[in-house]
Protein backbone atom coordinates (compact mmCIF):
# COMPACT_ATOMS: atom_id res chain seq x y z
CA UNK A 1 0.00 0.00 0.00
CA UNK A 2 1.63 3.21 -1.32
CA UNK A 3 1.96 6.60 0.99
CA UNK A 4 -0.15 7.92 -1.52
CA UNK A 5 -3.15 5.89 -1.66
CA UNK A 6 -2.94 5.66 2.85
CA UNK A 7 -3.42 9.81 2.42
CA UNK A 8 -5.90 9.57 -0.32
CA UNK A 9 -8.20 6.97 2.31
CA UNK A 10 -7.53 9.29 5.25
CA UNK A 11 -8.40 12.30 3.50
CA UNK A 12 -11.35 10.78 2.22
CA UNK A 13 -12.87 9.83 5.62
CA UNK A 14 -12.02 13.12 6.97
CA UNK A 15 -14.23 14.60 4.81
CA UNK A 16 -16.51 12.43 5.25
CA UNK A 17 -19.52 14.80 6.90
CA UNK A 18 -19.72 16.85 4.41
CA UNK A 19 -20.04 13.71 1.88
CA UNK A 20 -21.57 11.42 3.31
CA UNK A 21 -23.43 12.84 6.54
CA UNK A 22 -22.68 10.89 10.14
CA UNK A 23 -20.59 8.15 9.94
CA UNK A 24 -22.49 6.76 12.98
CA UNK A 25 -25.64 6.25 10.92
CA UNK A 26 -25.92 2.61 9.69
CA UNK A 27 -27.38 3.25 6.39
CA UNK A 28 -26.63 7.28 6.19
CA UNK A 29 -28.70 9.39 3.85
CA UNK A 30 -30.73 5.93 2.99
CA UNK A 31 -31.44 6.02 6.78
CA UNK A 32 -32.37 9.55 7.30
CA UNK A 33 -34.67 9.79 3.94
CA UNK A 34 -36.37 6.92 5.16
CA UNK A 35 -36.79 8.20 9.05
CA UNK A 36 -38.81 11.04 7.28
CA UNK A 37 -41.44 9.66 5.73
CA UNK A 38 -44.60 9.65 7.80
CA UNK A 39 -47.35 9.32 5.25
CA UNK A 40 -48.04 6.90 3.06
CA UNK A 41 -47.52 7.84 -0.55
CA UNK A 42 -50.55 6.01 -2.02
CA UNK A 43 -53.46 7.25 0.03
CA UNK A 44 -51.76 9.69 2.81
CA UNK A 45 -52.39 8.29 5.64
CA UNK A 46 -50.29 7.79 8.09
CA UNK A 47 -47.44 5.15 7.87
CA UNK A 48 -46.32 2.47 10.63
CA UNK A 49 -42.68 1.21 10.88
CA UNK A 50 -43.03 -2.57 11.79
CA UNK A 51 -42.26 -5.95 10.24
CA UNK A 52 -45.13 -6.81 7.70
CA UNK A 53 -46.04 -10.29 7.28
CA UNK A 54 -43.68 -12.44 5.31
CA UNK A 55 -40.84 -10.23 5.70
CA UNK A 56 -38.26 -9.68 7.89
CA UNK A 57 -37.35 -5.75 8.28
CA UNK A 58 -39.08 -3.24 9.30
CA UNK A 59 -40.92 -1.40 6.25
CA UNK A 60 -43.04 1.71 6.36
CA UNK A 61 -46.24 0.43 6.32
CA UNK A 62 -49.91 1.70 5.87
CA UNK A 63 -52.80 0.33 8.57
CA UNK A 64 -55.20 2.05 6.50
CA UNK A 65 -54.94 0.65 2.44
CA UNK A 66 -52.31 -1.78 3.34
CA UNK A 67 -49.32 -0.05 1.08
CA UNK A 68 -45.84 -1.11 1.54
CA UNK A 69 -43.08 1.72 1.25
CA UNK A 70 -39.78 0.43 -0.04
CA UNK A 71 -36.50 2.24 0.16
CA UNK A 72 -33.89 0.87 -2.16
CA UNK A 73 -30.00 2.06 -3.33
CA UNK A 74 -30.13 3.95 -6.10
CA UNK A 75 -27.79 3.64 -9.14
CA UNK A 76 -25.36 6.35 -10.15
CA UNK A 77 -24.19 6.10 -13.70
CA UNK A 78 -20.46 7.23 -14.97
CA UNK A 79 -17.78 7.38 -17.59
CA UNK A 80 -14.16 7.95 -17.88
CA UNK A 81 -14.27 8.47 -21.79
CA UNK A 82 -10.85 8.87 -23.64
CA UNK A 83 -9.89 10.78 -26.75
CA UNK A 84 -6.10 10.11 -27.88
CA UNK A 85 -5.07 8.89 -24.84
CA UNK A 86 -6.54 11.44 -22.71
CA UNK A 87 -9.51 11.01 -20.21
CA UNK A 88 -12.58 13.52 -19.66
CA UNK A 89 -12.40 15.05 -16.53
CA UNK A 90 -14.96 17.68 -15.00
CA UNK A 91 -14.88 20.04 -12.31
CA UNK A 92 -17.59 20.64 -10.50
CA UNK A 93 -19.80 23.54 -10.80
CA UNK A 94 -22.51 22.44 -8.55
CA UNK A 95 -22.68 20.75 -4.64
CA UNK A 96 -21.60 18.37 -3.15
CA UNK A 97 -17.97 18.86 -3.33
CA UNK A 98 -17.70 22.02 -6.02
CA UNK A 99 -14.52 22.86 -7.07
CA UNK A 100 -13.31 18.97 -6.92
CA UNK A 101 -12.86 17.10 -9.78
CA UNK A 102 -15.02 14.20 -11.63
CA UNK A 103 -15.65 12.01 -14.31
CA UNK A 104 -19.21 12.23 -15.67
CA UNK A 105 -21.20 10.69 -13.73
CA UNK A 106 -24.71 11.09 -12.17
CA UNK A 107 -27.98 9.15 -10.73
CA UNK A 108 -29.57 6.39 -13.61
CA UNK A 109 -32.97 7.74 -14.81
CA UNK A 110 -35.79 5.40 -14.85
CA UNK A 111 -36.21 3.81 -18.09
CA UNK A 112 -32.41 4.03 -18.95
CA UNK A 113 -29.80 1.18 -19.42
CA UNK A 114 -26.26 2.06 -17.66
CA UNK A 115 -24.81 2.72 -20.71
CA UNK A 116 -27.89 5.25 -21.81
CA UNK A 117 -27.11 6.84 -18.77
CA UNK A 118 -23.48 7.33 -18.70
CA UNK A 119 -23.71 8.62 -22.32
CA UNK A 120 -26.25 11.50 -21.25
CA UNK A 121 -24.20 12.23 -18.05
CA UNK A 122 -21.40 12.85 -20.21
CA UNK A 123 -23.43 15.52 -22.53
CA UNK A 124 -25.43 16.52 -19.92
CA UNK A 125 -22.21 18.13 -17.86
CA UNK A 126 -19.53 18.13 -20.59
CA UNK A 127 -21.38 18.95 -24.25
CA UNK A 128 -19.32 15.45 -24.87
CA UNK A 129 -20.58 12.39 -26.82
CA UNK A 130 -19.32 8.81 -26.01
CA UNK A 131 -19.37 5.92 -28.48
CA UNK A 132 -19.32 1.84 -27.43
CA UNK A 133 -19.70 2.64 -23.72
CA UNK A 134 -18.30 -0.89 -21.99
CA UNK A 135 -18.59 -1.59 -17.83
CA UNK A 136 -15.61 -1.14 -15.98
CA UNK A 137 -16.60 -1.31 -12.70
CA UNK A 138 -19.47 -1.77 -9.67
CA UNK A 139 -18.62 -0.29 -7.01
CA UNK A 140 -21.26 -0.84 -3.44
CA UNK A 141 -21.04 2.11 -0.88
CA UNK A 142 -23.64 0.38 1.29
CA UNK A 143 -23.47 3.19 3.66
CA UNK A 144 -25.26 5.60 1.33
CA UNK A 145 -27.30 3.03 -0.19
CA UNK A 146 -25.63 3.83 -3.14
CA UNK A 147 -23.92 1.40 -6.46
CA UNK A 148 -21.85 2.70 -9.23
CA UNK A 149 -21.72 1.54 -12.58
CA UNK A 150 -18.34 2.59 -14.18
CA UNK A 151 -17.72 2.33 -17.97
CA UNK A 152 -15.31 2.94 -20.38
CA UNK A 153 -15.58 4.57 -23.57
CA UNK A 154 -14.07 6.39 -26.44
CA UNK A 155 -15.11 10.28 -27.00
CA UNK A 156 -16.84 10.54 -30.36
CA UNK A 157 -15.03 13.87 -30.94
CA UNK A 158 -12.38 16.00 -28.89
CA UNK A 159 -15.64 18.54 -28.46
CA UNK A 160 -15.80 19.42 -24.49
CA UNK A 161 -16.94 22.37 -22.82
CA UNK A 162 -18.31 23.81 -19.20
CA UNK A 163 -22.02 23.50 -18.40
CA UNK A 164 -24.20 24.08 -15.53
CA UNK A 165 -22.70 21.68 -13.53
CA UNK A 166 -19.06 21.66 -14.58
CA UNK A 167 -16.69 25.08 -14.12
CA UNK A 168 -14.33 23.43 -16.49
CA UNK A 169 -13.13 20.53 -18.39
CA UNK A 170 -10.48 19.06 -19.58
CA UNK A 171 -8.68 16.41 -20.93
CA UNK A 172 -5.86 15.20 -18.85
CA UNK A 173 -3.32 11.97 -18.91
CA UNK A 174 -2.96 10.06 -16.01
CA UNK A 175 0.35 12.48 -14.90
CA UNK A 176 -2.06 15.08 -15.13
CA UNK A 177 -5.07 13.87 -12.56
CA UNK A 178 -5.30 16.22 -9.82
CA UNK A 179 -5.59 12.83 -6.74
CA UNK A 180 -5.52 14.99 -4.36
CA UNK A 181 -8.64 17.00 -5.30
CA UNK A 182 -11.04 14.17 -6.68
CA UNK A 183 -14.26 14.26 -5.32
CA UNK A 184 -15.24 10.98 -4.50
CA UNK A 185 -13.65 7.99 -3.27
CA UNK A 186 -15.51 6.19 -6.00
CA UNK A 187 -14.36 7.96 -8.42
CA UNK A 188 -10.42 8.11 -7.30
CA UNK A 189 -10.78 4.29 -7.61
CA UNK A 190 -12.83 3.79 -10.92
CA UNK A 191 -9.42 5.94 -12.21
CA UNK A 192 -7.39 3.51 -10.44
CA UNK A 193 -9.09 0.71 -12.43
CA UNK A 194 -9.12 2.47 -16.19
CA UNK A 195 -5.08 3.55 -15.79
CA UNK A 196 -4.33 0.12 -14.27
CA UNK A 197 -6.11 -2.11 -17.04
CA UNK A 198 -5.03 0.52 -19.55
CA UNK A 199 -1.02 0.04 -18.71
CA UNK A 200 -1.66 -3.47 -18.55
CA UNK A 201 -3.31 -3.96 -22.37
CA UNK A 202 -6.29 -6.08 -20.61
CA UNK A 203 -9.68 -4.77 -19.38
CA UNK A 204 -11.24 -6.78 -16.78
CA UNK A 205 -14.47 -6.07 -14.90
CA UNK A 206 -13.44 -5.22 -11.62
CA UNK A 207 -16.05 -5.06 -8.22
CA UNK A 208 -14.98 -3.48 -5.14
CA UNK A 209 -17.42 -2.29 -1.65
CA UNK A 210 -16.00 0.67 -0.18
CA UNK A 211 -17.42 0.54 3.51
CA UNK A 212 -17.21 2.73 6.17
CA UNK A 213 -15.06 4.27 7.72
CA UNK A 214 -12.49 3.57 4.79
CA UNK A 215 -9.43 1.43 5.93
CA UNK A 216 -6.33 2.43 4.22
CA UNK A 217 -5.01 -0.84 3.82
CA UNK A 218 -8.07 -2.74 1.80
CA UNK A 219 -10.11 -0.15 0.23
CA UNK A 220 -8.39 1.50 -2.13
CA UNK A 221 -5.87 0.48 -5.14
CA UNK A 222 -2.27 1.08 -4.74
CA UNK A 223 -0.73 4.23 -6.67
């Protein structure tokens, strides 16, 4: 385990209020959005937390029409997309963590496959278009109820520009990431995986859960 990578894990979980809310919460924003909802979202009345029959967790449950809440991870779609041996990079525009940088990357929308929604991601906060978009990577982060889907791609053009949510972007070489200013641990290890494979001439479909608090020594990939 490099010097680097140890510093990258601590500096992660430092920051990790501002990410990623208490660390003492079991589930985290999954948790709190959940301990919120008092009414039932099919007829309005109000909800019970209790075990329903057949199950075995507690659910937000209706006494009145019978309704079942259900509060499930959602999926965040992303791309590190290369033109000439260059990778699109982003920096953010918008909150959480504006200013750091990013590969495009954002929450699936319903309807869309991961590839769909890495593509629109990328034009959505870069004015960039991907072609043959191929999975890289899932990474769990159980403690935001969150899974990302990582792909690959090539740029269909070396057209990039700002948008709403990113200040700038550019295309960088892996000399040229800025590690120490990445915005998510997800994300500092989905590049991890791309320059790795890359160096290596294979790509292989790597899965990793990145628990919490990190741990230096097993979550995240050497330098």
């Amino acid at each position: 385990m490099s010097a680097h990578s140890i510093k990258a894990a601590r500096r992660f979980e430092c920051e990790a209020s501002s990410i990623f809310g208490d660390k003492s919460s079991r589930h985290g924003y999954a948790g709190r959005m959940s301990a919120t909802t008092k009414f039932c979202n099919a007829c309005g009345h109000a909800v019970e937390i209790r075990i329903p029959e057949g199950d075995h967790r507690s659910r937000h449950l209706c006494p009145s029409c019978g309704h079942i809440q259900y509060f499930n991870p959602r999926v965040i779609a992303g791309v590190i997309a290369e033109w000439q041996g260059k990778v699109l990079m982003c920096k953010r525009a918008i909150q959480p963590r504006l200013g750091y940088w990013t590969f495009p990357a954002g929450f699936l929308e319903l309807g869309e496959t991961s590839a769909a929604g890495a593509a629109r991601e990328t034009l959505e906060e870069a004015e960039a278009e991907i072609v043959d978009p191929q999975l890289l990577a899932v990474i769990s982060v159980p403690h935001v109820s969150q899974i990302y889907l990582i792909h690959r791609a090539q740029l269909r053009a070396a057209h990039h520009a700002p948008t709403p949510e990113s200040s700038e972007t550019r295309l960088m070489d892996e000399s040229e990431i800025p590690w120490d200013n990445i915005a998510f641990p997800t994300v500092w290890q989905g590049l991890k995986f791309y320059f790795a494979d890359r160096n290596k001439g294979r790509w292989d479909i790597h899965s990793l859960d990145l628990h919490w608090p990190l741990r230096a020594d097993k979550k995240l990939a050497s330098s």
